[in-house]
Protein backbone atom coordinates (compact mmCIF):
# COMPACT_ATOMS: atom_id res chain seq x y z
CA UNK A 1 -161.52 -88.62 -1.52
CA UNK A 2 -159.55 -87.04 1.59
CA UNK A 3 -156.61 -86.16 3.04
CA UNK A 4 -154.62 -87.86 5.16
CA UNK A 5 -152.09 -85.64 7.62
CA UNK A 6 -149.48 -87.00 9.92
CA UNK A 7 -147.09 -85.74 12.60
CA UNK A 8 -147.14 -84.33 16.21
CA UNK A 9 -150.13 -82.05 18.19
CA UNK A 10 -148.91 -79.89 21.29
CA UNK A 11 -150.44 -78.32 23.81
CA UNK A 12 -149.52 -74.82 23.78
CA UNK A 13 -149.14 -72.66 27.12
CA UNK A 14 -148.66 -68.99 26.12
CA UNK A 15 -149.03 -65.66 28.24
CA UNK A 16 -151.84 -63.56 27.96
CA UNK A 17 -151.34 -60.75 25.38
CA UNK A 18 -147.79 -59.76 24.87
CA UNK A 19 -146.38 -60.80 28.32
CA UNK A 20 -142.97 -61.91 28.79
CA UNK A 21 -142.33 -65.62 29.91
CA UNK A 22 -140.98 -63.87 33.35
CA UNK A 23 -144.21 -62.06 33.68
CA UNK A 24 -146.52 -64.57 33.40
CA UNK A 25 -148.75 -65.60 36.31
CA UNK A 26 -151.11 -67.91 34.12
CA UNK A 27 -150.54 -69.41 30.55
CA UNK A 28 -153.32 -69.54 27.97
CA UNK A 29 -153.89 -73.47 27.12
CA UNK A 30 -154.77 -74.54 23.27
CA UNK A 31 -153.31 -77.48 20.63
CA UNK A 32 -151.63 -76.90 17.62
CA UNK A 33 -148.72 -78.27 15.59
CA UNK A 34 -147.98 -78.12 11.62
CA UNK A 35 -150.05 -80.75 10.41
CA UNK A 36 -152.86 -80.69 12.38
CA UNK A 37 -152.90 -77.05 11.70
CA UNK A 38 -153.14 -78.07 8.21
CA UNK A 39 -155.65 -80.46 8.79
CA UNK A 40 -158.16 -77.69 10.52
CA UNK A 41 -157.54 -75.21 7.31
CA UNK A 42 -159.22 -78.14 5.05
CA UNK A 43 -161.68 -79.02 7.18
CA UNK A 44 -163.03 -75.16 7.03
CA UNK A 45 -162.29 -75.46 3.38
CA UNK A 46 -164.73 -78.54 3.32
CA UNK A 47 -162.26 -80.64 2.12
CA UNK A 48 -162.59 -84.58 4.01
CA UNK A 49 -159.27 -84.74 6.37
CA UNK A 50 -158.17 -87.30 8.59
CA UNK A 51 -154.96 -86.51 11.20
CA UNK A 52 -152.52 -89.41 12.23
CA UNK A 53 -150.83 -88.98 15.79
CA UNK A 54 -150.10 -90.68 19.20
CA UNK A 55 -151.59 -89.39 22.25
CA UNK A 56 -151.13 -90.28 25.51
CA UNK A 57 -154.39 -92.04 26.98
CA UNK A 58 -155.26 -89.50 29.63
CA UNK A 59 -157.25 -86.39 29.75
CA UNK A 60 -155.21 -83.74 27.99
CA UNK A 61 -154.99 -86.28 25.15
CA UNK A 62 -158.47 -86.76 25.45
CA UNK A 63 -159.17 -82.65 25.58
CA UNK A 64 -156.75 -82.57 22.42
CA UNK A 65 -158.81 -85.07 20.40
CA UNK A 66 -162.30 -83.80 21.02
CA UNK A 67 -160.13 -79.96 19.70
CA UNK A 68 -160.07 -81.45 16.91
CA UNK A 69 -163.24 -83.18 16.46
CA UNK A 70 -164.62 -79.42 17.22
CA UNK A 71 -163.07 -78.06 13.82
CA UNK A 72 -164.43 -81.18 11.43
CA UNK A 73 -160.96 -82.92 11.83
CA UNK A 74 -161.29 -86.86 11.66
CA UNK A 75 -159.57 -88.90 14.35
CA UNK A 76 -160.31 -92.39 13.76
CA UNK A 77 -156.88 -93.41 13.58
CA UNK A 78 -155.00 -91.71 16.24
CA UNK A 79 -153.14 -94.23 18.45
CA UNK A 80 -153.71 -93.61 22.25
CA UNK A 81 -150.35 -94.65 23.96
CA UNK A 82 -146.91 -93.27 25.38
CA UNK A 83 -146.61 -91.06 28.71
CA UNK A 84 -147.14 -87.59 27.99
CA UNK A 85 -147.99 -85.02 25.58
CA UNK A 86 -145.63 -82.49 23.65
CA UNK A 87 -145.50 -79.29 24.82
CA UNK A 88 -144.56 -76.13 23.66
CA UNK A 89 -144.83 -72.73 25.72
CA UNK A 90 -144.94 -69.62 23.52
CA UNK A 91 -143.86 -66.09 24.01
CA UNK A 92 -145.42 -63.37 21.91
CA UNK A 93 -143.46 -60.40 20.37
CA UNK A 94 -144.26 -57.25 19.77
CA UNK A 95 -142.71 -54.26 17.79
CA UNK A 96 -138.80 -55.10 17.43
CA UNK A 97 -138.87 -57.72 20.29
CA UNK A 98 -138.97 -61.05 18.57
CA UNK A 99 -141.46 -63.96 19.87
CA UNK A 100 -139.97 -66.92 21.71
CA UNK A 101 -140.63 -71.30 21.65
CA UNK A 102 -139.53 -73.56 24.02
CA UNK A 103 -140.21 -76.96 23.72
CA UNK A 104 -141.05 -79.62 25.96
CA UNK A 105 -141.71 -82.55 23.96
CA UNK A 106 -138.88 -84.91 24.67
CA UNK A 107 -140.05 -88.50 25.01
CA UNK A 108 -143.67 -87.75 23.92
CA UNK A 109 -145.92 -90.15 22.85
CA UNK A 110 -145.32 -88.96 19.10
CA UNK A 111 -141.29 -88.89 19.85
CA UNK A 112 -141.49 -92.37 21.17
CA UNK A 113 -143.78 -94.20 18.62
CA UNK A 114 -142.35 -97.09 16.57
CA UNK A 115 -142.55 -97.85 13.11
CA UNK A 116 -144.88 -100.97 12.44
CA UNK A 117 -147.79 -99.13 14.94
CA UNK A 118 -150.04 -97.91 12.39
CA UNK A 119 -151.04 -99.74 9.29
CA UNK A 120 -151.05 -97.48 6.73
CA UNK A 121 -153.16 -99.08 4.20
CA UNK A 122 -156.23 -98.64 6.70
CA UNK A 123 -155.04 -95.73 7.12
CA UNK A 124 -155.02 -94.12 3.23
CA UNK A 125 -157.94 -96.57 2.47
CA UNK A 126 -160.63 -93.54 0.54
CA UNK A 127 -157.53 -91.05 0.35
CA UNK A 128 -155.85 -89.86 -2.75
CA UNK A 129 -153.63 -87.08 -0.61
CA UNK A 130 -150.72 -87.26 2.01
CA UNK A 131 -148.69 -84.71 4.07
CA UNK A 132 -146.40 -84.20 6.14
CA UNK A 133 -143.57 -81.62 7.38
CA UNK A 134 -140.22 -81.60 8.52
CA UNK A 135 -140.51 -81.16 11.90
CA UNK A 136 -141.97 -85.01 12.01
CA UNK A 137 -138.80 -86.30 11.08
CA UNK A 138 -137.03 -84.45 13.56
CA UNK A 139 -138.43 -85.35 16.47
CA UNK A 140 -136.64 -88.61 17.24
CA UNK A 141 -135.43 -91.43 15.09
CA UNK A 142 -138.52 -93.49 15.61
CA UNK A 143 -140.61 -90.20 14.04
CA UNK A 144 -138.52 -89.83 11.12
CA UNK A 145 -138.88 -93.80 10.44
CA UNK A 146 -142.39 -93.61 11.08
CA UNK A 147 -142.92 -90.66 8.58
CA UNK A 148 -140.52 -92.72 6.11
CA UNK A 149 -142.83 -96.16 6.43
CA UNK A 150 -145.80 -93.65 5.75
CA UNK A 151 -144.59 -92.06 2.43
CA UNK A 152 -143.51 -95.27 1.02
CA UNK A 153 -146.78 -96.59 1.93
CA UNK A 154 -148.97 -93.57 0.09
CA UNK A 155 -146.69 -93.70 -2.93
CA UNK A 156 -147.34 -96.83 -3.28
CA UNK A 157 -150.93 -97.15 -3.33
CA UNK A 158 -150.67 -93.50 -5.53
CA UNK A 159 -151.31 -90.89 -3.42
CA UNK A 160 -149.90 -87.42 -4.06
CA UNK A 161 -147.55 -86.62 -1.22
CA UNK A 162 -146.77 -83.33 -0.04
CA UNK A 163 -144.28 -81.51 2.64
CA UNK A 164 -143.74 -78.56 4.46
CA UNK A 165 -139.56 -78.82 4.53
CA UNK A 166 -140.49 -76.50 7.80
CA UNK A 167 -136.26 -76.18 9.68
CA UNK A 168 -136.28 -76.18 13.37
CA UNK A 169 -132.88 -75.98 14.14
CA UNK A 170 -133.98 -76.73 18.20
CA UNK A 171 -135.72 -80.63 17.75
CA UNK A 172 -132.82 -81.79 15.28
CA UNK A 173 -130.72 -83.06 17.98
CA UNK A 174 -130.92 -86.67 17.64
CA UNK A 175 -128.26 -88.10 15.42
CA UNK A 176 -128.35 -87.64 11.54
CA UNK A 177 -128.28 -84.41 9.92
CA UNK A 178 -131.36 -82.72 8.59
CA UNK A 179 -129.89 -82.36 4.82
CA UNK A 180 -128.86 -86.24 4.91
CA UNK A 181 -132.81 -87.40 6.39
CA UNK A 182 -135.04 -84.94 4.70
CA UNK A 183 -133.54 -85.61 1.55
CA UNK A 184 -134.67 -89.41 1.82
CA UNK A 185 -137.70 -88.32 2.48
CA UNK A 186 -138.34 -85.24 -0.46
CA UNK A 187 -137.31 -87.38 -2.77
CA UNK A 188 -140.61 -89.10 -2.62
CA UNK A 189 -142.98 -86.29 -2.79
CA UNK A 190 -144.78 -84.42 -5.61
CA UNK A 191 -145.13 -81.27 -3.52
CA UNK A 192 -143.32 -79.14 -1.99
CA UNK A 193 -143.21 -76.07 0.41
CA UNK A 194 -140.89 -74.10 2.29
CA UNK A 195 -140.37 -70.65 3.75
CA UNK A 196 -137.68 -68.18 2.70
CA UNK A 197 -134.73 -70.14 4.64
CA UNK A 198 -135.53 -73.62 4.42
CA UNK A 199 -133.80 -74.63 1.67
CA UNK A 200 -130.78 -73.42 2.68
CA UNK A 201 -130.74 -74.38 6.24
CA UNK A 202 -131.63 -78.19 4.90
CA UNK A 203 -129.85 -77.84 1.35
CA UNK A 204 -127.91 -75.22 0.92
CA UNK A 205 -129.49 -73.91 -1.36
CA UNK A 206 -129.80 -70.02 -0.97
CA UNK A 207 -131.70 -67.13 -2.58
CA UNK A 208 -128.97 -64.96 -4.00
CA UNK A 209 -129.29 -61.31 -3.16
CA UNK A 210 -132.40 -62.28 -0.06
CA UNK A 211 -132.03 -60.60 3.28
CA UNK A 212 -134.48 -62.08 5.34
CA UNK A 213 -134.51 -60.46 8.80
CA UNK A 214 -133.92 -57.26 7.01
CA UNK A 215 -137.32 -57.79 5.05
CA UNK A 216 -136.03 -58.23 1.58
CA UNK A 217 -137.18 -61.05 0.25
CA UNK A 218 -138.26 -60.57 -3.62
CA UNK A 219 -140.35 -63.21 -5.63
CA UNK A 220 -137.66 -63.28 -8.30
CA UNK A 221 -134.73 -64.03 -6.26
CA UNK A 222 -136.65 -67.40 -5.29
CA UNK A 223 -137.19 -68.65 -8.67
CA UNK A 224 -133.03 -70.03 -8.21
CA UNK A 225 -134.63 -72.16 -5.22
CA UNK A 226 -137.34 -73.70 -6.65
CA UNK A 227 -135.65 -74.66 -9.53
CA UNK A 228 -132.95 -76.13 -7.68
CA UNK A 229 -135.04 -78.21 -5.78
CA UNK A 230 -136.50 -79.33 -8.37
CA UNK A 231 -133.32 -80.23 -10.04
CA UNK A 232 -132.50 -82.24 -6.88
CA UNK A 233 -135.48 -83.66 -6.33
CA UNK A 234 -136.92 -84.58 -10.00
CA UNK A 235 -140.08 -86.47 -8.52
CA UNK A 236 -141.03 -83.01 -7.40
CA UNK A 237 -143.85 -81.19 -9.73
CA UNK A 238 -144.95 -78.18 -7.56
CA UNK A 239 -142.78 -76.39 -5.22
CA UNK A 240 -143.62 -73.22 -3.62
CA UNK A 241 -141.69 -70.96 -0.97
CA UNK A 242 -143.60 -68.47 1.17
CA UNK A 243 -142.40 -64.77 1.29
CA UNK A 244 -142.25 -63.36 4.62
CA UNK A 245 -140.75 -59.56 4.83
CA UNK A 246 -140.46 -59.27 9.25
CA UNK A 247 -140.28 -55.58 9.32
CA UNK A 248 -140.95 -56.14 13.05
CA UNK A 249 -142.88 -58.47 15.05
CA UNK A 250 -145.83 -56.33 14.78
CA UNK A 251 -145.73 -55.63 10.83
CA UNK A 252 -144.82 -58.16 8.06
CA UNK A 253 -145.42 -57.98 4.51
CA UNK A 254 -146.51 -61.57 3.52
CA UNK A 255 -146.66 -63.26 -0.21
CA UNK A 256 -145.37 -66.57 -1.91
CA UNK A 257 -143.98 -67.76 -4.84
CA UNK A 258 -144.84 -71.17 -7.31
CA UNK A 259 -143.05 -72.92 -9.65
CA UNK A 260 -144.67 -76.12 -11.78
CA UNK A 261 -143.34 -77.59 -15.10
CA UNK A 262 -140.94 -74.92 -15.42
CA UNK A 263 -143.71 -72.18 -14.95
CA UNK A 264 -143.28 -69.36 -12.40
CA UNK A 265 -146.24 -67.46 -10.61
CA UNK A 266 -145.64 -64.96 -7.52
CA UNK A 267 -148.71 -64.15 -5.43
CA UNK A 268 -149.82 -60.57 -4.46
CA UNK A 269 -148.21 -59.20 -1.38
CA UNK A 270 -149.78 -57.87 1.68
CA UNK A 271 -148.76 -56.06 4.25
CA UNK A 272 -149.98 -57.11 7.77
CA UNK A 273 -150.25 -54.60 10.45
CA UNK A 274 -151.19 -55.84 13.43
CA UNK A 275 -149.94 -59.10 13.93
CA UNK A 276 -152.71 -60.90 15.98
CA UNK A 277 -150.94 -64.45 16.14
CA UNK A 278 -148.30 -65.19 12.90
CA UNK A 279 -147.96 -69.09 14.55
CA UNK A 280 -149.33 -71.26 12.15
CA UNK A 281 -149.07 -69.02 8.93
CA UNK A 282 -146.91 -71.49 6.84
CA UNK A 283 -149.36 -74.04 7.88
CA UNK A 284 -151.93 -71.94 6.54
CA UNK A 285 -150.29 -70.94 3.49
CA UNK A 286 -149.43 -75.04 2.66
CA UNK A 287 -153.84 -76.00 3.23
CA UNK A 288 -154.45 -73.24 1.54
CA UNK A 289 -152.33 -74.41 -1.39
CA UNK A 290 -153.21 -78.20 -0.74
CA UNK A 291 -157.29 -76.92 -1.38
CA UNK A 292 -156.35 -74.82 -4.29
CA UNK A 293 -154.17 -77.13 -6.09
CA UNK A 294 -157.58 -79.74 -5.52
CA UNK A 295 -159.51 -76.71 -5.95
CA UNK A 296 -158.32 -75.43 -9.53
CA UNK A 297 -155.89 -78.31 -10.76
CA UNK A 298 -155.74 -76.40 -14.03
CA UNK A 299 -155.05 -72.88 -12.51
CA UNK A 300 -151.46 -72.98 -10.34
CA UNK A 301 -151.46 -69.15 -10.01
CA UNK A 302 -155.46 -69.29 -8.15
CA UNK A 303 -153.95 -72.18 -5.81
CA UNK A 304 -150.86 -69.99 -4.97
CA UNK A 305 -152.85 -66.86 -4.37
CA UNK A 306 -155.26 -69.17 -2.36
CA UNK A 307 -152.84 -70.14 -0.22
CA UNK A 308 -151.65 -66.72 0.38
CA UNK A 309 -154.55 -64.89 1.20
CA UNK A 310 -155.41 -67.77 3.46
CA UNK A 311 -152.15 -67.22 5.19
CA UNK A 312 -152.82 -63.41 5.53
CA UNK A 313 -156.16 -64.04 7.05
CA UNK A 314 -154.38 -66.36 9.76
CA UNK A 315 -151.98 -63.47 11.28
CA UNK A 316 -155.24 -62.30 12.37
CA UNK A 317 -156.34 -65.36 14.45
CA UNK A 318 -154.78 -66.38 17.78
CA UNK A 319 -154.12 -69.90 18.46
CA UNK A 320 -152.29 -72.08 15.82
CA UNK A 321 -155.30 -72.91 13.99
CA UNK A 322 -156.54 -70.87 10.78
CA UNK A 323 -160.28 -70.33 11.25
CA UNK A 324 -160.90 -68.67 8.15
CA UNK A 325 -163.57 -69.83 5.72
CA UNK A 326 -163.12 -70.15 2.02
CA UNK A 327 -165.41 -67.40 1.80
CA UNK A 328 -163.56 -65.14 3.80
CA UNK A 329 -160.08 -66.02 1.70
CA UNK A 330 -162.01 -65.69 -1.96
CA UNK A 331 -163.00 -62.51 -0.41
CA UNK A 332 -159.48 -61.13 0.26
CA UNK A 333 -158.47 -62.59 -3.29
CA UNK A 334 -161.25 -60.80 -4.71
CA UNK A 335 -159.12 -57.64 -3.19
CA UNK A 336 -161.79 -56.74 -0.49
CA UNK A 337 -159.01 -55.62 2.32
CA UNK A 338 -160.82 -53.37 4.07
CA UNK A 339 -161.76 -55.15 7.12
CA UNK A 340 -165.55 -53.71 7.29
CA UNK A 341 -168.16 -55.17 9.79
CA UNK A 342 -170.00 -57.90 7.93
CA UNK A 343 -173.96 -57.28 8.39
């Protein structure tokens, strides 16, 4: 059986190393975007995966497929259509100066498809999984119908679906508020993830006693969240929150939390220092947890510290992308750390 992963792929322009956006002379070109960066993670993973986008029928689109054809990602159903594709150009920080997005994605092929495009059951035909993340919804109206028609359509041929609730405050711009749409939308999912802030930026519901930008963010305090959410949202069975302590933009400590039929787990944390690339760790943290909860459907706490070992491993990769193999993520699970040349 595979998985089935829908929403919008960017090409990314970034400066080389940690230059500033006023430095730059020449931008570094790859794709990414959160659930084709999931996507990639299970396809290293071995898992079968299939991504569901638009793409504008020219050559960047075609440069973006065959990136993900390279990494084992299946792209038999991406539509080819609309004028352009989404762009966003990122900034990399460094010590205490924070990193930087701006989009450019406004009346992208994605942004501008229509509901009724795809047909779903083709689509899900050999699949038994389905995700997507918030930023799909937030797009444009037509993207947040689009993701609606596609959740309706996997529940009801019995999929498990999953989301990343994944808040950006910069694409929610087009009418109805994030709370009032996601919560449509959530209320039709088994799975859930979100980072430290999500919840509360879409919910309201807050960690008591949490301090994010100040780097104190314990597992306990998020137990309140998940349980809320679940609460809320009773078709919900698994809901997990990732922990991310920004000391700087250099050094984070990094763990996550789980909560399923009323049973709490919090992952090791580890403390990452340098910060190669953190764009993209929630996406690795959420295939991570998708392959572990396949993985070990009888063992929540291996999925959760799956998915955030994974996540670790991707800070040290640039490009959106986690490249690491399950291997490599046992490995750090396993509590090798050390880094040594492999021989």
């Amino acid at each position: 059986m595979k998985v089935v992963t829908f929403g919008e792929i960017m090409l990314r322009l970034a400066p080389p190393g940690f230059q500033r956006f006023t430095q730059a002379r020449r931008f570094e070109a790859t794709y990414g975007g959160g659930e084709a960066n999931v996507a990639v993670s299970l396809a290293n993973y071995g898992e079968a995966v299939e991504f569901v986008t638009r793409l504008p029928k020219n050559d960047l689109g075609e440069a973006c497929l065959r990136s993900l054809r390279f990494h084992g990602v299946g792209t038999e159903h991406i539509l080819r259509g609309g004028e352009r594709i989404g762009i966003y150009f990122l900034e990399t920080g460094a010590a205490q100066r924070a990193s930087k997005v701006i989009y450019d994605r406004a009346g992208s092929s994605f942004a501008t498809l229509q509901p009724g495009l795809i047909n779903w059951e083709s689509v899900f035909s050999g699949a038994d999984w389905f995700h997507w993340t918030g930023i799909t919804p937030a797009v444009s109206q037509e993207a947040a119908e689009s993701c609606h028609e596609a959740i309706e359509a996997a529940r009801r041929l019995g999929l498990t679906v999953s989301c990343d609730l994944n808040y950006r405050a910069k694409l929610w711009k087009w009418g109805r508020p994030a709370g009032e749409v996601m919560s449509d939308l959530v209320g039709l999912c088994q799975v859930a993830l979100g980072n430290e802030e999500d919840a509360d930026k879409i919910f309201g519901i807050r960690a008591a006693g949490a301090e994010v930008t100040a780097g104190k963010v314990a597992a306990d305090q998020y137990r309140f969240v998940c349980e809320a959410l679940a609460d809320r949202f009773p078709s919900l069975e698994t809901i997990s929150i990732t922990l991310r302590g920004s000391h700087s933009a250099s050094h984070n400590s990094w763990s996550g939390v789980l909560w399923q039929k009323s049973n709490f787990y919090a992952a090791p944390t580890y403390e990452i220092l340098p910060i190669v690339d953190r764009v993209g760790g929630g996406d690795a943290f959420m295939g991570g947890l998708i392959h572990g909860l396949r993985a070990y459907p009888d063992d929540p706490r291996r999925a959760l510290d799956f998915a955030a070992a994974a996540a670790c491993l991707k800070h040290s990769i640039s490009g959106d992308f986690n490249l690491a193999s399950a291997d490599e993520v046992e490995a750090l699970m396993a509590g090798d750390a050390s880094g040594r040349v492999s021989r």
